[in-house]
N, C-alpha and C. Protein backbone atom coordinates (compact mmCIF):
# COMPACT_ATOMS: atom_id res chain seq x y z
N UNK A 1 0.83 -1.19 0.00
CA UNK A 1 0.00 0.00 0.00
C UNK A 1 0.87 1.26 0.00
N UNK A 2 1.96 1.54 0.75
CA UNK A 2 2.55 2.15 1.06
C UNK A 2 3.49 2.64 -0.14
N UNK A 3 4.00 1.35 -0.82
CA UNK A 3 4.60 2.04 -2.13
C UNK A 3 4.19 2.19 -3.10
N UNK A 4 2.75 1.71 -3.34
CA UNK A 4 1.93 2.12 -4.46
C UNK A 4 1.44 3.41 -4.16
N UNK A 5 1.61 4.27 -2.94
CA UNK A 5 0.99 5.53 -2.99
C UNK A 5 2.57 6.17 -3.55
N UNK A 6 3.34 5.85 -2.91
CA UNK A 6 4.89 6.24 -3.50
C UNK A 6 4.99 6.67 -4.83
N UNK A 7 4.59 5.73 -5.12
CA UNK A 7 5.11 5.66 -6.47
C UNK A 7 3.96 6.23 -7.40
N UNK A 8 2.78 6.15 -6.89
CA UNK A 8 1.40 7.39 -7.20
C UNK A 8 1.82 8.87 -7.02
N UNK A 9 2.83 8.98 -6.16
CA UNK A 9 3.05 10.42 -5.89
C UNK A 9 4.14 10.72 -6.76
N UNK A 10 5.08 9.92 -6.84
CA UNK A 10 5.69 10.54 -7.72
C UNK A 10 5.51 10.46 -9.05
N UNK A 11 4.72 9.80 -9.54
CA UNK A 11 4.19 9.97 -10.87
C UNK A 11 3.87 11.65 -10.93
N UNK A 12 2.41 11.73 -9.65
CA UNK A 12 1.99 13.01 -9.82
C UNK A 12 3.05 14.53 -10.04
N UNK A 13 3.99 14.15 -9.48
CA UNK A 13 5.27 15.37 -9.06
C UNK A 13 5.89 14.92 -10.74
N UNK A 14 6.05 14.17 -10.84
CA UNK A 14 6.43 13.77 -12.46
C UNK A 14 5.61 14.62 -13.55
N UNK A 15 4.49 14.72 -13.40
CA UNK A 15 3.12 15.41 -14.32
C UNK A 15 3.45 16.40 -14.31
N UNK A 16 3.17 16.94 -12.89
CA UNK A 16 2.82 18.65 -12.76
C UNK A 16 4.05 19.46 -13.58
N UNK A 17 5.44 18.69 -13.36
CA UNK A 17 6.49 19.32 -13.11
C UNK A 17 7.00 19.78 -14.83
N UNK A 18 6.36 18.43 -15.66
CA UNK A 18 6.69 19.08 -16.87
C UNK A 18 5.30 19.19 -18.16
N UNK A 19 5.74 19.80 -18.83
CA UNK A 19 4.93 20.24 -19.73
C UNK A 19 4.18 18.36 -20.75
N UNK A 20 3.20 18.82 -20.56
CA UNK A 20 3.03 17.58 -21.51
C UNK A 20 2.96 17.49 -23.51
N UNK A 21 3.69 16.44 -24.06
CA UNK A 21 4.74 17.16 -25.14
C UNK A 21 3.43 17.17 -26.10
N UNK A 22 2.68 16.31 -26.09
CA UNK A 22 1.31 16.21 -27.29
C UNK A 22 0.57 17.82 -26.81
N UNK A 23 0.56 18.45 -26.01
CA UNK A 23 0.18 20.14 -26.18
C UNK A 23 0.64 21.28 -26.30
N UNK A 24 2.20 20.68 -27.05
CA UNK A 24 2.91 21.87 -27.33
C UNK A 24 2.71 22.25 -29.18
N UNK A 25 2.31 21.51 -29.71
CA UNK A 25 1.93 21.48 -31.38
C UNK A 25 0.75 22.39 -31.79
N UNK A 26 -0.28 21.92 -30.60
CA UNK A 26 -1.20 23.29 -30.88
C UNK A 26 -2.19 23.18 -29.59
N UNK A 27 -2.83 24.72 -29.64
CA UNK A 27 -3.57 25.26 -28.79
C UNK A 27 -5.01 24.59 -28.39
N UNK A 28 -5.34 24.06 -27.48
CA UNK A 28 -6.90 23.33 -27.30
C UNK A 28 -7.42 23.79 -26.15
N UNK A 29 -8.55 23.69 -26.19
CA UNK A 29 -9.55 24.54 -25.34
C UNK A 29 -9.84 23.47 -24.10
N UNK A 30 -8.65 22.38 -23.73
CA UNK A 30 -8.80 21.54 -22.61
C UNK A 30 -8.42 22.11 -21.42
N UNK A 31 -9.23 22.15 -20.29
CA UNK A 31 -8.49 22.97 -19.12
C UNK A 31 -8.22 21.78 -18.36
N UNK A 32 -6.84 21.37 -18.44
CA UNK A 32 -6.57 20.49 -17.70
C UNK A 32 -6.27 20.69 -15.98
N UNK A 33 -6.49 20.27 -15.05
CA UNK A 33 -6.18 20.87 -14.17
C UNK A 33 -4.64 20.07 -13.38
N UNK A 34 -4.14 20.94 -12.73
CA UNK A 34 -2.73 20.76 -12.10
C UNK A 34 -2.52 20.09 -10.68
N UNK A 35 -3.91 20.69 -10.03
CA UNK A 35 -4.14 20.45 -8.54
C UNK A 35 -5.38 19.97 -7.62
N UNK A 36 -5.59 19.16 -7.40
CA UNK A 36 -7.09 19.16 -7.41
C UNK A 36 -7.91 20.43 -6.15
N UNK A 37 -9.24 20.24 -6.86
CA UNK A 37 -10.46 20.85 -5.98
C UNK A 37 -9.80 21.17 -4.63
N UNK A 38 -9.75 21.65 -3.86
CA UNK A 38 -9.93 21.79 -2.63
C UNK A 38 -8.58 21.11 -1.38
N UNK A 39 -7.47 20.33 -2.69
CA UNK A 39 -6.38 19.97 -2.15
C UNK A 39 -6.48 18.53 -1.58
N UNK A 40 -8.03 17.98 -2.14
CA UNK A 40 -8.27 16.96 -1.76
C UNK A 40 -7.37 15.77 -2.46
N UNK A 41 -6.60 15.13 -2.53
CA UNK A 41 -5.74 14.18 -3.10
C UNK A 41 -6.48 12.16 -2.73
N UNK A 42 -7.57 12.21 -3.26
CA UNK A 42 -7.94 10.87 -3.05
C UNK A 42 -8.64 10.16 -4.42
N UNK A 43 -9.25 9.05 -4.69
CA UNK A 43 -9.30 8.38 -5.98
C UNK A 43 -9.64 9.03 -7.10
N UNK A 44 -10.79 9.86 -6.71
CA UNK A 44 -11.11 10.72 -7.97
C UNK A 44 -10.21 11.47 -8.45
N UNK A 45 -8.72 12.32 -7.93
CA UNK A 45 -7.54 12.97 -8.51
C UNK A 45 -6.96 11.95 -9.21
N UNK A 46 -6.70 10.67 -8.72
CA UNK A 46 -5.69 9.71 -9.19
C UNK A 46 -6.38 8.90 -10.58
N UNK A 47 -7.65 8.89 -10.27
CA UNK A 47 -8.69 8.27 -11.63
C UNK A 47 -8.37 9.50 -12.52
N UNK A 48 -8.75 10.71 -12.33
CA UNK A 48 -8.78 11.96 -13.17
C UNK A 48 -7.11 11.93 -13.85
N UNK A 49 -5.94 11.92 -13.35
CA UNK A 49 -4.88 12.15 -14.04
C UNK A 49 -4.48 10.35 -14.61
N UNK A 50 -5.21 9.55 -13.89
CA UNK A 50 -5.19 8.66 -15.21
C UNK A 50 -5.85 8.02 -16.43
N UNK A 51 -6.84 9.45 -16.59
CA UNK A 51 -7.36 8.94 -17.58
C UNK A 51 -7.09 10.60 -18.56
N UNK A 52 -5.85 11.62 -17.82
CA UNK A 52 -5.18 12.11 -18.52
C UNK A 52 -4.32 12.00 -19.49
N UNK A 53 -3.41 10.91 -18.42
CA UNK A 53 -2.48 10.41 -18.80
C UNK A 53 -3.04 9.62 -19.97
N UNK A 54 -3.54 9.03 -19.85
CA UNK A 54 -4.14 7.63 -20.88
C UNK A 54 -4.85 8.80 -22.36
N UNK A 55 -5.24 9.64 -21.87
CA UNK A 55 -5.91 10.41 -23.31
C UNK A 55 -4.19 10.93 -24.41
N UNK A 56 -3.62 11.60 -23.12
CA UNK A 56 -2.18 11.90 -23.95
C UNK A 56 -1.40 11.24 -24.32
N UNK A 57 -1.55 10.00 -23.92
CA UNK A 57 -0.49 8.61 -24.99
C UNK A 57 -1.67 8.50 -26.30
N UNK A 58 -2.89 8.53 -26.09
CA UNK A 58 -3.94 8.27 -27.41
C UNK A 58 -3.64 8.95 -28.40
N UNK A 59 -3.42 10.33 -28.21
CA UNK A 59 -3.69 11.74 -28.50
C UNK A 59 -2.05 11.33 -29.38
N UNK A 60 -0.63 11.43 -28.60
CA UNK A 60 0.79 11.01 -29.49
C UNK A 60 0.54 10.07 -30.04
N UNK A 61 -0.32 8.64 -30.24
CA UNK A 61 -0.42 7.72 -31.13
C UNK A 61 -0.87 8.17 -32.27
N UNK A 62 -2.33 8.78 -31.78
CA UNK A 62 -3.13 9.06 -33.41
C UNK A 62 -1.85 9.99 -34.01
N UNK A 63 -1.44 11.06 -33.80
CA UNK A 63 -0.69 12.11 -34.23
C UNK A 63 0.30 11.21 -34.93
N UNK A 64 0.90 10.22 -34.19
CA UNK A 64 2.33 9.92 -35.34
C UNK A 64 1.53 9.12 -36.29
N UNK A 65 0.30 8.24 -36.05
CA UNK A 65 0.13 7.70 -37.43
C UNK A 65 -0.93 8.67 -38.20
N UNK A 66 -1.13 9.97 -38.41
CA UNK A 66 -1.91 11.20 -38.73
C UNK A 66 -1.23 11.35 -40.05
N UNK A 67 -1.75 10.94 -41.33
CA UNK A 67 -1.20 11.26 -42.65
C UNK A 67 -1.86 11.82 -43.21
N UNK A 68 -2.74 13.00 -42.59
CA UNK A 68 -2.93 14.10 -43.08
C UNK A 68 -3.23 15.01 -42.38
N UNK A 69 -3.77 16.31 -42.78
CA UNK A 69 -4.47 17.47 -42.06
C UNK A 69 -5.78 16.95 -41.34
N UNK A 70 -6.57 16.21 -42.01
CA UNK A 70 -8.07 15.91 -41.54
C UNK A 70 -8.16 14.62 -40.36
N UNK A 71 -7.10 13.83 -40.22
CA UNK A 71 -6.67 12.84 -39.40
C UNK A 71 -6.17 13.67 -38.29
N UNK A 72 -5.35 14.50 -38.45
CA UNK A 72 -4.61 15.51 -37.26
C UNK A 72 -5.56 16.30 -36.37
N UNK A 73 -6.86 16.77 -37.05
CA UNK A 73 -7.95 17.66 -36.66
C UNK A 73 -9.01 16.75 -35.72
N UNK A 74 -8.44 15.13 -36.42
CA UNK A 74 -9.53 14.32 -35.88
C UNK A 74 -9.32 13.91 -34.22
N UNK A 75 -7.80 13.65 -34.69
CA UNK A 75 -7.26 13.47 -33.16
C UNK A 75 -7.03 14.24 -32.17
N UNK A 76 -7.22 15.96 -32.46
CA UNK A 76 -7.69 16.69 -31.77
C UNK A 76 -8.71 16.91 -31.13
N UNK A 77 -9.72 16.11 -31.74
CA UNK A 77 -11.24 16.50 -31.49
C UNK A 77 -11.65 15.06 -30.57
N UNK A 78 -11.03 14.37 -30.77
CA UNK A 78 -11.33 12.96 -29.72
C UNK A 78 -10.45 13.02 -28.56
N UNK A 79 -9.23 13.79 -28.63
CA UNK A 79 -9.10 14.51 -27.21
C UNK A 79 -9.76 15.25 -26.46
N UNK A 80 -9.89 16.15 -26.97
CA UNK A 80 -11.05 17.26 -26.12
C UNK A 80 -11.78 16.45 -25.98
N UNK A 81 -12.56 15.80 -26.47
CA UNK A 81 -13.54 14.84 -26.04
C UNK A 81 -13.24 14.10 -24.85
């Protein structure tokens, strides 16, 4: 228990700390958040940044196999989603 929060935390300190690289290409209207609600740090933060995490590996997949403009727009739009 003890090192799965460990190692939960430092994932999180891992996140915050750097920029994530699939939202440096272009601008989206996702407000991701950094910190949770109220400083509360319990399942719903840890569900919420992993199903961040999990959208921004989706998000660099579609993009590298994106062989065009309309594929690139697409995988923008199923992020925000």
């Amino acid at each position: 228990m003890r090192t799965t929060f460990l190692t939960t935390s430092f994932a999180v300190i891992a996140i915050t700390a750097t920029p994530l690289a699939a939202h440096v290409s272009q601008q989206s209207e996702v407000d991701i958040r950094e910190e949770p609600i109220a400083g509360q740090y319990n399942k719903h933060w840890y569900n919420y940044l992993a199903d961040i995490l999990e959208a921004d590996k989706e998000l660099k997949s579609d993009l590298r196999r994106a062989t065009d403009a309309e594929d690139t727009r697409e995988a923008w739009e199923e992020y925000e989603n």
